[in-house]
PDB file of N, CA and C in Angstrom:
ATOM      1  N   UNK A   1       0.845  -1.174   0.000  1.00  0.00           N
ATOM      2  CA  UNK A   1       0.000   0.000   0.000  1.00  0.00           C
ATOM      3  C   UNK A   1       0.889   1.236   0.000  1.00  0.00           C
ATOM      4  N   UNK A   2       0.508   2.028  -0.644  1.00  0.00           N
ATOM      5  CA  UNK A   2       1.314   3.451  -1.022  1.00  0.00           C
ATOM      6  C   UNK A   2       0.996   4.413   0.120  1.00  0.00           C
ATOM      7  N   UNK A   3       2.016   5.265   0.714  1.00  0.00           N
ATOM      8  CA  UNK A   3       1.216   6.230   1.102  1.00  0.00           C
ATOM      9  C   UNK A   3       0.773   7.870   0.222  1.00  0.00           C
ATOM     10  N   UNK A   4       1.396   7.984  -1.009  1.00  0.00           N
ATOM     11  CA  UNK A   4       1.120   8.985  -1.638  1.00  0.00           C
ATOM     12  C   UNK A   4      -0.214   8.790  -2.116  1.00  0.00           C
ATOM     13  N   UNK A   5      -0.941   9.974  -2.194  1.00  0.00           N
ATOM     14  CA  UNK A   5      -1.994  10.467  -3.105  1.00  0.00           C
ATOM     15  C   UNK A   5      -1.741  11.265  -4.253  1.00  0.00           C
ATOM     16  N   UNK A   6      -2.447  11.096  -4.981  1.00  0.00           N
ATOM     17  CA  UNK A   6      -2.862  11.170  -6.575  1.00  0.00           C
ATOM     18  C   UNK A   6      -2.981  12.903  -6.255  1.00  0.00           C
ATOM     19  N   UNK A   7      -3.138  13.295  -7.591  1.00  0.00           N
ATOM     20  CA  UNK A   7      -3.446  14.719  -7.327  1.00  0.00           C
ATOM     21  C   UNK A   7      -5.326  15.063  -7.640  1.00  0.00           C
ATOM     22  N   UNK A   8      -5.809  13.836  -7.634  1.00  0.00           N
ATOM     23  CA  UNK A   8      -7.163  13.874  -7.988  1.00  0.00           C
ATOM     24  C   UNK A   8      -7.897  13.794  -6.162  1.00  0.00           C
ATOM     25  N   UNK A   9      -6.638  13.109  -5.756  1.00  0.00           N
ATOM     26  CA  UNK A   9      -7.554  12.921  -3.821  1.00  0.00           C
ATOM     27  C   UNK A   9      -7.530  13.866  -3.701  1.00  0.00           C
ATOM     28  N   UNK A  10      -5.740  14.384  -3.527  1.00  0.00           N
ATOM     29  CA  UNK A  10      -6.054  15.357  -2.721  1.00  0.00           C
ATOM     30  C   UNK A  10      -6.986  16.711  -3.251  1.00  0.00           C
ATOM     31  N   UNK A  11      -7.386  16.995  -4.380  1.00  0.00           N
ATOM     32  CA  UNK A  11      -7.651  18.292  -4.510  1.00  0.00           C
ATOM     33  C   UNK A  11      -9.296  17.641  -3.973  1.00  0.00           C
ATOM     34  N   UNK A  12     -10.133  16.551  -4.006  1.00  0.00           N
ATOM     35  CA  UNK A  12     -11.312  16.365  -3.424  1.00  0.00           C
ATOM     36  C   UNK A  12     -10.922  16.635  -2.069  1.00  0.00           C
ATOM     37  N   UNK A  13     -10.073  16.448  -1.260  1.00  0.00           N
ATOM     38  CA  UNK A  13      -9.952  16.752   0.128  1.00  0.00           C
ATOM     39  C   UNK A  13      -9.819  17.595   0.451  1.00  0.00           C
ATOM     40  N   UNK A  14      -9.055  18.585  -0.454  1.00  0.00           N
ATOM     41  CA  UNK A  14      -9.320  19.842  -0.068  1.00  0.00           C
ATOM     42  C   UNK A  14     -10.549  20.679  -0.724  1.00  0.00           C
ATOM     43  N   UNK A  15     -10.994  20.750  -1.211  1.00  0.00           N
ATOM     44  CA  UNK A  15     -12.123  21.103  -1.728  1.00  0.00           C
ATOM     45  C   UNK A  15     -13.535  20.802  -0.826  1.00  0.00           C
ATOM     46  N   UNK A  16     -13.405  19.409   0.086  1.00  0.00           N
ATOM     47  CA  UNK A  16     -14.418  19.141   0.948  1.00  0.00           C
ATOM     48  C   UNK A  16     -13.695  19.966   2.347  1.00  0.00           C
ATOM     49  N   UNK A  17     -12.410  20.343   2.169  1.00  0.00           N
ATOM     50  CA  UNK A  17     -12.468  21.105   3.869  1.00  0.00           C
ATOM     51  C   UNK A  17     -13.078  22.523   3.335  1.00  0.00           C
ATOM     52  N   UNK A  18     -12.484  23.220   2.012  1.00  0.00           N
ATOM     53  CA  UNK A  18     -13.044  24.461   2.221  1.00  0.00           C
ATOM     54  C   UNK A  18     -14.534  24.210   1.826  1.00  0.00           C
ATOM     55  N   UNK A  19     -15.222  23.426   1.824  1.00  0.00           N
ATOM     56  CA  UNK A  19     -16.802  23.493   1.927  1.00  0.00           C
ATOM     57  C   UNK A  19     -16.942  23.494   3.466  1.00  0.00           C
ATOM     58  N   UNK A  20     -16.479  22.632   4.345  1.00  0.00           N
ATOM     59  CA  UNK A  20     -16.411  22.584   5.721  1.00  0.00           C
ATOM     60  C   UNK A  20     -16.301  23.807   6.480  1.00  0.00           C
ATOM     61  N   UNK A  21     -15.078  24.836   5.940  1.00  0.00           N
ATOM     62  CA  UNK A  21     -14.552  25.983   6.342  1.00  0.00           C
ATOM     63  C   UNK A  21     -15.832  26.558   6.095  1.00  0.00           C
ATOM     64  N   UNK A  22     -16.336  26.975   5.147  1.00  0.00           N
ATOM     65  CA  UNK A  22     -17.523  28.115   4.524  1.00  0.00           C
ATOM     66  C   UNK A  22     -18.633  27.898   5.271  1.00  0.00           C
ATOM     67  N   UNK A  23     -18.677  26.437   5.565  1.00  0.00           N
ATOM     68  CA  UNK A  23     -20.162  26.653   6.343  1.00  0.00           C
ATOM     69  C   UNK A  23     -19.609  26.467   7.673  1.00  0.00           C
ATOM     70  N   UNK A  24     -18.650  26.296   8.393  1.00  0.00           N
ATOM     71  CA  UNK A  24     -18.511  27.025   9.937  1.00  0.00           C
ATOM     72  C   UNK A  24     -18.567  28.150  10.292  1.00  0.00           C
ATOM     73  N   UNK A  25     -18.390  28.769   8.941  1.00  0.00           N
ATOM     74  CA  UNK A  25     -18.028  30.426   8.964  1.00  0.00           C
ATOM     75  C   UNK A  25     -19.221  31.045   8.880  1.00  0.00           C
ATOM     76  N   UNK A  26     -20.430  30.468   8.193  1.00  0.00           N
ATOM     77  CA  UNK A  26     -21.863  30.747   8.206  1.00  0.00           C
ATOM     78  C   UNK A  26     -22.449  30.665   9.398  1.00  0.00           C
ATOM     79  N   UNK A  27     -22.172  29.018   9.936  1.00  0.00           N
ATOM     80  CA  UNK A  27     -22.433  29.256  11.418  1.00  0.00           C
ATOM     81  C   UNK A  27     -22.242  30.278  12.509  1.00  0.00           C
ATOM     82  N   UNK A  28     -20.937  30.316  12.445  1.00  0.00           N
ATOM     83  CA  UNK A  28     -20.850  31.590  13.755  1.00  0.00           C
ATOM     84  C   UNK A  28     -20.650  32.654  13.207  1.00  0.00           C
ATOM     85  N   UNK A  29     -21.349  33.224  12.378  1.00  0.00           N
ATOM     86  CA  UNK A  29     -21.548  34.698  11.776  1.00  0.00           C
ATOM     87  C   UNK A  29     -22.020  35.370  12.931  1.00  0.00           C
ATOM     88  N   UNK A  30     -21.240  36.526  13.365  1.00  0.00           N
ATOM     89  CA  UNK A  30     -21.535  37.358  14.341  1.00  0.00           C
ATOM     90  C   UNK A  30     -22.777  37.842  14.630  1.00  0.00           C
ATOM     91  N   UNK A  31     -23.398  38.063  13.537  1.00  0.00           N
ATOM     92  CA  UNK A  31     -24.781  38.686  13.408  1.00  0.00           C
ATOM     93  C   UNK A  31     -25.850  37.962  13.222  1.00  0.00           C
ATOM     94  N   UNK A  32     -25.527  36.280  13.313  1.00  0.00           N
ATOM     95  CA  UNK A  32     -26.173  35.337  13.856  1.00  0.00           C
ATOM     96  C   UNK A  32     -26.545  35.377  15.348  1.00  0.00           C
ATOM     97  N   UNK A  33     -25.202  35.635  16.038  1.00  0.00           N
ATOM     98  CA  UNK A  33     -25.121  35.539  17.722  1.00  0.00           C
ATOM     99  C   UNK A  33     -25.675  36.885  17.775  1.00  0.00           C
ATOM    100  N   UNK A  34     -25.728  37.465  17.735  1.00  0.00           N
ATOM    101  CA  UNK A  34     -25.908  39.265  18.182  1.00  0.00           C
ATOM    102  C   UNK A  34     -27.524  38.735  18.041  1.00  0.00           C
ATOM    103  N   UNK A  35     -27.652  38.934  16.864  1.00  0.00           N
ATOM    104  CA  UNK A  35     -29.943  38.684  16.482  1.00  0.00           C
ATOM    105  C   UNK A  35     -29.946  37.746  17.348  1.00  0.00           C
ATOM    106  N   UNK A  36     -29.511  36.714  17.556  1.00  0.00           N
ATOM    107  CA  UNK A  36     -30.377  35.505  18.203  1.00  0.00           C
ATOM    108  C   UNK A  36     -30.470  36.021  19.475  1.00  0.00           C
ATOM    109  N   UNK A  37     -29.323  36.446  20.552  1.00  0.00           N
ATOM    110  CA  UNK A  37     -29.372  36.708  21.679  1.00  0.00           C
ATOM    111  C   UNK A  37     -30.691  38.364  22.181  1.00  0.00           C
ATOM    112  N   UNK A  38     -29.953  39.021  21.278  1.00  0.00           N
ATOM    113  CA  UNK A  38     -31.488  40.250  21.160  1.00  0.00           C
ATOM    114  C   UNK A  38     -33.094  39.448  21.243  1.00  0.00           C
ATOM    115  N   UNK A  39     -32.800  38.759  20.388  1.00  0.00           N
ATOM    116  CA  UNK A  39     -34.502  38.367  20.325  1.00  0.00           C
ATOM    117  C   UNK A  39     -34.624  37.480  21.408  1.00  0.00           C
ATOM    118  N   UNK A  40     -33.646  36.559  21.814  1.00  0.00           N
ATOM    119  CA  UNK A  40     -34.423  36.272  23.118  1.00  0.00           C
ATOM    120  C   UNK A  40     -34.453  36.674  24.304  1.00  0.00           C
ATOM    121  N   UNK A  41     -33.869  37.777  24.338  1.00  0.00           N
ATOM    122  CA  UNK A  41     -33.551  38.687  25.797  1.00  0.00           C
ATOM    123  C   UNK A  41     -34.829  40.329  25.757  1.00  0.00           C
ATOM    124  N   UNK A  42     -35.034  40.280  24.286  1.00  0.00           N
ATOM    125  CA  UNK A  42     -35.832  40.860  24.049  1.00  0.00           C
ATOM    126  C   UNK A  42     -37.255  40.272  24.251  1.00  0.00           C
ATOM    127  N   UNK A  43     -37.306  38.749  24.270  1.00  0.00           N
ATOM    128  CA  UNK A  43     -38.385  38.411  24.385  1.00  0.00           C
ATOM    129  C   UNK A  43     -39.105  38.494  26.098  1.00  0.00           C
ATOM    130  N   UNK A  44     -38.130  38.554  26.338  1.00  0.00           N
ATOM    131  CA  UNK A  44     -37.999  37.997  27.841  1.00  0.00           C
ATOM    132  C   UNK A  44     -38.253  39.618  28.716  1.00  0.00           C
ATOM    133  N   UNK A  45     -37.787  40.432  28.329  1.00  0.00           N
ATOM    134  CA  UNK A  45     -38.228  41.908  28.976  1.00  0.00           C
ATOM    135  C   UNK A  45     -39.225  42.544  28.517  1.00  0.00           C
ATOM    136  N   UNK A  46     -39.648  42.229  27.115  1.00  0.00           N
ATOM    137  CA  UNK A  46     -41.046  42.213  26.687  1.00  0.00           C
ATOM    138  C   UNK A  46     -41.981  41.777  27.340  1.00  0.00           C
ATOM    139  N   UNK A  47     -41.945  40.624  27.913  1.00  0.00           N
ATOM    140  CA  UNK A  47     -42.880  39.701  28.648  1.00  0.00           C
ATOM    141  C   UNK A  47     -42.851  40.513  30.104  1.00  0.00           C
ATOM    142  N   UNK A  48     -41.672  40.966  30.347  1.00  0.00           N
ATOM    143  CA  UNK A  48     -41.450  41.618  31.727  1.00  0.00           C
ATOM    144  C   UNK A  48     -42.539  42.855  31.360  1.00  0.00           C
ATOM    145  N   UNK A  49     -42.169  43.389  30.825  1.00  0.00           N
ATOM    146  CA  UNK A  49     -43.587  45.071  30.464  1.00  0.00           C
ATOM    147  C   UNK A  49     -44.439  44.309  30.475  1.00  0.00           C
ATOM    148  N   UNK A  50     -44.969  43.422  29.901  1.00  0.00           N
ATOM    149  CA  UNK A  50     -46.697  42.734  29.828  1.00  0.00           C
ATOM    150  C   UNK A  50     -46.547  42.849  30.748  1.00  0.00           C
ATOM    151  N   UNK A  51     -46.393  42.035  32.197  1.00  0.00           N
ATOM    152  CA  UNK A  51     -46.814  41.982  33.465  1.00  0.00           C
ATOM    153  C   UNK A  51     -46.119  42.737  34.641  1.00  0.00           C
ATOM    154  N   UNK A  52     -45.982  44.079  34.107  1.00  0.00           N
ATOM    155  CA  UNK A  52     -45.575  44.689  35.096  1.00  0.00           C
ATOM    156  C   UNK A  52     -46.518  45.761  35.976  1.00  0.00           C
ATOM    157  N   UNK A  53     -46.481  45.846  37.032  1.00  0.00           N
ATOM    158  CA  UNK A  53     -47.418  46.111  38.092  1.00  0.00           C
ATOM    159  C   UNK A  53     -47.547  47.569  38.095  1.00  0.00           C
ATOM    160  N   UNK A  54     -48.183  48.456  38.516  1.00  0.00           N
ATOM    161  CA  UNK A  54     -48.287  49.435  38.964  1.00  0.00           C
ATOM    162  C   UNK A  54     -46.825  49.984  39.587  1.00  0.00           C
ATOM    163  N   UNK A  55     -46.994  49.278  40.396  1.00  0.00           N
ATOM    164  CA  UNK A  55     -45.621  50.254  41.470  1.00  0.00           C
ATOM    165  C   UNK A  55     -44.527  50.066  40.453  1.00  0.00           C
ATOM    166  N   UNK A  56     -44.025  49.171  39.514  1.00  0.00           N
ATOM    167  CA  UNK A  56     -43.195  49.323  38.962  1.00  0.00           C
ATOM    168  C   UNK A  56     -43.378  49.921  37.443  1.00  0.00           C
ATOM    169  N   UNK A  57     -44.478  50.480  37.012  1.00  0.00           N
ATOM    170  CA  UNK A  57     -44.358  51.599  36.708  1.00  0.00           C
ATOM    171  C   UNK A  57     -43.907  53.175  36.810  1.00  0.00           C
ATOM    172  N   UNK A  58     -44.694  52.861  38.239  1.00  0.00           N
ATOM    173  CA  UNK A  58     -44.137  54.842  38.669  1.00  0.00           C
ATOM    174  C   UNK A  58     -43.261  54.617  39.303  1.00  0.00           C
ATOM    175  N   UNK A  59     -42.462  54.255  39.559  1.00  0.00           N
ATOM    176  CA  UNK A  59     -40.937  53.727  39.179  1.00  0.00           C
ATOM    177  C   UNK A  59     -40.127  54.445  38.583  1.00  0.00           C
ATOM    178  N   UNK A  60     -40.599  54.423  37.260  1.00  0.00           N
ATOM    179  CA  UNK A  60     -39.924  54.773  36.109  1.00  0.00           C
ATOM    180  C   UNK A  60     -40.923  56.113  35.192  1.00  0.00           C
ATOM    181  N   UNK A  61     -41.680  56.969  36.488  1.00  0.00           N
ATOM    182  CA  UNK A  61     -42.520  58.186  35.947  1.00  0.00           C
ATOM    183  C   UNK A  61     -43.070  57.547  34.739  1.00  0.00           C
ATOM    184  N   UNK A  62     -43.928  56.275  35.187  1.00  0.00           N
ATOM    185  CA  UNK A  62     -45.096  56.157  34.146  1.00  0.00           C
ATOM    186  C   UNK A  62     -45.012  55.487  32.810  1.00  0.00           C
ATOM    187  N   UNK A  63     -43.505  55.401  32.542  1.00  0.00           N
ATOM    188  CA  UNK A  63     -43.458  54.486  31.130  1.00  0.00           C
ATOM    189  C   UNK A  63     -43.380  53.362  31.872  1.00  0.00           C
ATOM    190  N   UNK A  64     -43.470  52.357  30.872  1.00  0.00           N
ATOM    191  CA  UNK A  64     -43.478  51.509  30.907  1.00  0.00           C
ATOM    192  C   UNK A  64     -42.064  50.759  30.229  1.00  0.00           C
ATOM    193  N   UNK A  65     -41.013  50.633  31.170  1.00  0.00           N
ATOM    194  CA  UNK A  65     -39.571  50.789  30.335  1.00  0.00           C
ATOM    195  C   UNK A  65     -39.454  49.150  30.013  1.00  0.00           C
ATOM    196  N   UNK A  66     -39.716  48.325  30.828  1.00  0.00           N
ATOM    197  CA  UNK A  66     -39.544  47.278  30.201  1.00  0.00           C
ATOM    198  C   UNK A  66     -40.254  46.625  28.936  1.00  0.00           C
ATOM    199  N   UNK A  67     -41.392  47.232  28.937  1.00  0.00           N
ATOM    200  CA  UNK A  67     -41.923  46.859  27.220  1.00  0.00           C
ATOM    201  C   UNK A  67     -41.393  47.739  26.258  1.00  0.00           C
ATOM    202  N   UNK A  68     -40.596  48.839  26.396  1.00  0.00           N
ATOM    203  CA  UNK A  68     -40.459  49.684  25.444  1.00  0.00           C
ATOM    204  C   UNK A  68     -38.684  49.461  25.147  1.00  0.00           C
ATOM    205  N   UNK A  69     -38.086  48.606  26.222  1.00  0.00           N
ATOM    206  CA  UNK A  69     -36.863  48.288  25.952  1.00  0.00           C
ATOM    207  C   UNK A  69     -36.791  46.952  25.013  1.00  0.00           C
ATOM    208  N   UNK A  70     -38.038  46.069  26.086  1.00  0.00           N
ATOM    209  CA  UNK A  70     -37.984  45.000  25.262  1.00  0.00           C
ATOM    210  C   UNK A  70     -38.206  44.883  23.456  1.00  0.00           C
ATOM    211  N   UNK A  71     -38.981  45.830  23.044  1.00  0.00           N
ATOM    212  CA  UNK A  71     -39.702  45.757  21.725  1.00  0.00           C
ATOM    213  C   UNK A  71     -38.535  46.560  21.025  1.00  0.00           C
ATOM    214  N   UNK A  72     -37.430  47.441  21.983  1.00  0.00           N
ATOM    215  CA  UNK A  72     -36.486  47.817  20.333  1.00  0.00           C
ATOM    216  C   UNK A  72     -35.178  46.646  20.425  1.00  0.00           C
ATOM    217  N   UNK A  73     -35.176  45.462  21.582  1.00  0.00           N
ATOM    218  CA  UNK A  73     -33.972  44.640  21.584  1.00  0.00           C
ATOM    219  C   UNK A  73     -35.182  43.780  20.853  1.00  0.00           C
ATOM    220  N   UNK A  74     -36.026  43.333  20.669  1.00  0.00           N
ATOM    221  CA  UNK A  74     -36.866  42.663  19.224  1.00  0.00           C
ATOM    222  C   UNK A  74     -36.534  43.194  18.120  1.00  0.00           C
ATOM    223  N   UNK A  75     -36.543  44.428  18.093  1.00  0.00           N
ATOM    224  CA  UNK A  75     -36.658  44.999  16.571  1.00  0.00           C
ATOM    225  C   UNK A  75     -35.276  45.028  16.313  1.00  0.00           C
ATOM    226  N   UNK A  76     -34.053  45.249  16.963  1.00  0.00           N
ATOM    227  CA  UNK A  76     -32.781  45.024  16.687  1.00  0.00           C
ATOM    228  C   UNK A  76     -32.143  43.611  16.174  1.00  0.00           C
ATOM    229  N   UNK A  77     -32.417  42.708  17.243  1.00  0.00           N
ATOM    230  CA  UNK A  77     -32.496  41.380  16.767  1.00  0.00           C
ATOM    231  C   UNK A  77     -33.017  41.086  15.320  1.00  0.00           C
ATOM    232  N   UNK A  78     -34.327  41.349  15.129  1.00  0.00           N
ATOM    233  CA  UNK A  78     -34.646  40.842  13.604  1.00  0.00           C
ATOM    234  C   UNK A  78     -34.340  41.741  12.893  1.00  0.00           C
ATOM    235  N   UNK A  79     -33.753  43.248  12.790  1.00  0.00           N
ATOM    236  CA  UNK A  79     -33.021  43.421  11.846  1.00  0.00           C
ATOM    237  C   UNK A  79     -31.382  43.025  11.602  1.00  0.00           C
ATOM    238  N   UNK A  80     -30.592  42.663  12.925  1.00  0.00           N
ATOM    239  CA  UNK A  80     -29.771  41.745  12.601  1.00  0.00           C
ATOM    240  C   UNK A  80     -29.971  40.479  11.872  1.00  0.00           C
ATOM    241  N   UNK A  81     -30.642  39.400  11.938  1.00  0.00           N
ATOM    242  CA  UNK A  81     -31.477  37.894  11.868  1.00  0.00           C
ATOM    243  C   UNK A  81     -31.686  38.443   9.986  1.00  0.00           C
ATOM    244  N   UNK A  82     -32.425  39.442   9.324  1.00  0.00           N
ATOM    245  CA  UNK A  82     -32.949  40.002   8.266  1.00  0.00           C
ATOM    246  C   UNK A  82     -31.393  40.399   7.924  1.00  0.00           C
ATOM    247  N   UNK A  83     -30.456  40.978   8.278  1.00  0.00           N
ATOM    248  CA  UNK A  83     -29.377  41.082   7.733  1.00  0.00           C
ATOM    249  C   UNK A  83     -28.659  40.452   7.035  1.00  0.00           C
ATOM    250  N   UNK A  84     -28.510  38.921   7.863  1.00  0.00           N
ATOM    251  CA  UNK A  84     -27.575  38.214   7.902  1.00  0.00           C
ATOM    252  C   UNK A  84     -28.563  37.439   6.541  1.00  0.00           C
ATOM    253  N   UNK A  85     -29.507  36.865   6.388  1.00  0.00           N
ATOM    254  CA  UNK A  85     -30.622  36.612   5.500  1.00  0.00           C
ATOM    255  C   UNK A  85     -30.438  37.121   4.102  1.00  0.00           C
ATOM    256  N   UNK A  86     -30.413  38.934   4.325  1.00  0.00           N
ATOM    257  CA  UNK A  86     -30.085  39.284   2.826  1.00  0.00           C
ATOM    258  C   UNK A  86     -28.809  39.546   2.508  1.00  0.00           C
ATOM    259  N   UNK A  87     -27.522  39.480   3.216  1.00  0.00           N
ATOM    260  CA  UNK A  87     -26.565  39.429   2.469  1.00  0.00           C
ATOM    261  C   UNK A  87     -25.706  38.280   3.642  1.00  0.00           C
ATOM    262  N   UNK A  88     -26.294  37.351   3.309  1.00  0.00           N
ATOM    263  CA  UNK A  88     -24.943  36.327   3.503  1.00  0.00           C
ATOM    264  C   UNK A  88     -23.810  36.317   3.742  1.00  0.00           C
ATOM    265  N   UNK A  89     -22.843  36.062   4.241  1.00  0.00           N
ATOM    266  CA  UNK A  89     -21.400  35.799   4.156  1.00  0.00           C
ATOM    267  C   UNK A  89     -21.076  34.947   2.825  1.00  0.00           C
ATOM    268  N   UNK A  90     -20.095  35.845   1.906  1.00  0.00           N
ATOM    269  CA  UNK A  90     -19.512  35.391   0.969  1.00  0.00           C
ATOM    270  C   UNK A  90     -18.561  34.289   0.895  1.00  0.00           C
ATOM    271  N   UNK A  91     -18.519  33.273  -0.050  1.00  0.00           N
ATOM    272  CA  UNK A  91     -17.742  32.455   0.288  1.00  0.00           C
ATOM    273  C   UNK A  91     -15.933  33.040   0.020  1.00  0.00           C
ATOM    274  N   UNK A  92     -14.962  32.513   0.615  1.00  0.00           N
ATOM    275  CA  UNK A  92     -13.789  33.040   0.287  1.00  0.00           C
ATOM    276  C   UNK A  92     -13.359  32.942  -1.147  1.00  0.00           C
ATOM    277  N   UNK A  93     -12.263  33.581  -1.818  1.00  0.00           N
ATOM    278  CA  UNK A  93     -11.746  33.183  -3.010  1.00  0.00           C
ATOM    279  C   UNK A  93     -11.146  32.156  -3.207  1.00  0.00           C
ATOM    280  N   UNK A  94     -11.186  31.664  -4.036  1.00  0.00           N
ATOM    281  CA  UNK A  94     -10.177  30.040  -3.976  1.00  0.00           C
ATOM    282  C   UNK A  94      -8.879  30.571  -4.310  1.00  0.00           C
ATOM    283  N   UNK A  95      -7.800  29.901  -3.944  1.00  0.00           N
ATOM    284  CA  UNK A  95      -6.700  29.976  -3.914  1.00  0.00           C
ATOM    285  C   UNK A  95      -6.356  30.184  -5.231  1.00  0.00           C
ATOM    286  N   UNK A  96      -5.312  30.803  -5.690  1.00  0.00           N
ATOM    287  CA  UNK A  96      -4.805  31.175  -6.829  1.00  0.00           C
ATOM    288  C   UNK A  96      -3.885  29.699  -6.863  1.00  0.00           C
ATOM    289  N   UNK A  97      -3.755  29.357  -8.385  1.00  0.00           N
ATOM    290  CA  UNK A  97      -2.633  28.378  -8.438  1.00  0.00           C
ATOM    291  C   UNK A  97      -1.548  28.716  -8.243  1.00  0.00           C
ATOM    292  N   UNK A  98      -0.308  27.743  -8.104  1.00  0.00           N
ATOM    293  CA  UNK A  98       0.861  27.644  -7.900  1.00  0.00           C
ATOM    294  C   UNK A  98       1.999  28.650  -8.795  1.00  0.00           C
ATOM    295  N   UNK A  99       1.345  28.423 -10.411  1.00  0.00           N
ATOM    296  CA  UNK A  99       1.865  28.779 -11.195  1.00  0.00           C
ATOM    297  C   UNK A  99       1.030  29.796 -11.964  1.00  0.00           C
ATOM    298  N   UNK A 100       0.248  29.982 -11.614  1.00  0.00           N
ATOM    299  CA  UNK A 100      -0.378  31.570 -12.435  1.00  0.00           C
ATOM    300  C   UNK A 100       0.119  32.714 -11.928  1.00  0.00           C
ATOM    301  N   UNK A 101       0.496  33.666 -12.734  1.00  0.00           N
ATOM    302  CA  UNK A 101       0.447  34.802 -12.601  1.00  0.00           C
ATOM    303  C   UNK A 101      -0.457  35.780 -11.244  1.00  0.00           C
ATOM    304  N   UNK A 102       0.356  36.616 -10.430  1.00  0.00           N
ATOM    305  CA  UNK A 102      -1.110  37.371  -9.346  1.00  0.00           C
ATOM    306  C   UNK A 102      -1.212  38.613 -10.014  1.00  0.00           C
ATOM    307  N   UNK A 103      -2.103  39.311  -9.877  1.00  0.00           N
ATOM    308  CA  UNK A 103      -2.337  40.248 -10.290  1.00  0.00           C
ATOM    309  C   UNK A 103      -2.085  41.168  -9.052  1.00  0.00           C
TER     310      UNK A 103
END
């Protein structure tokens, strides 16, 4: 048994890591973590204004701060979440060959 590879493996092996690479990189897109965490922390102080009492209103001279905080960390979140949606992370350039010319 040989241990060299052909130049037909390896370029499938590498070709399946940078598919690997591109979509880890999709995964932890920053503005994945940023929207996701907004919307559910937003969900969660939202819910806090729904049931918030009297006394903890005038509190805060009458607004109502936890529904009005909660609903712009919602609206931040899904325009992060809508971001990331319409412009994707690009995939990288593929490597220039060995022997071509760079510009």
């Amino acid at each position: 048994m040989s241990d060299s590879y052909s130049d037909e493996n390896v370029r499938s092996e590498v070709s399946e890591l940078e598919t690997k690479s591109v979509t880890a990189a999709r995964l932890f897109d920053i503005r994945r973590i940023i929207g996701g965490l907004f919307v559910v922390y937003g969900v969660i102080v939202t819910i806090a204004g729904f049931v918030a009492s009297d006394d903890d209103i005038d509190k805060a001279q009458g607004v109502n701060i936890n529904l009005w905080t909660g609903l712009g960390m919602l609206a931040l979140g899904l325009f992060f979440l809508a971001w990331l949606k319409l412009r994707p992370t690009a995939p990288p350039p593929p490597p220039a060959a060995e022997g071509a010319p760079r510009e």
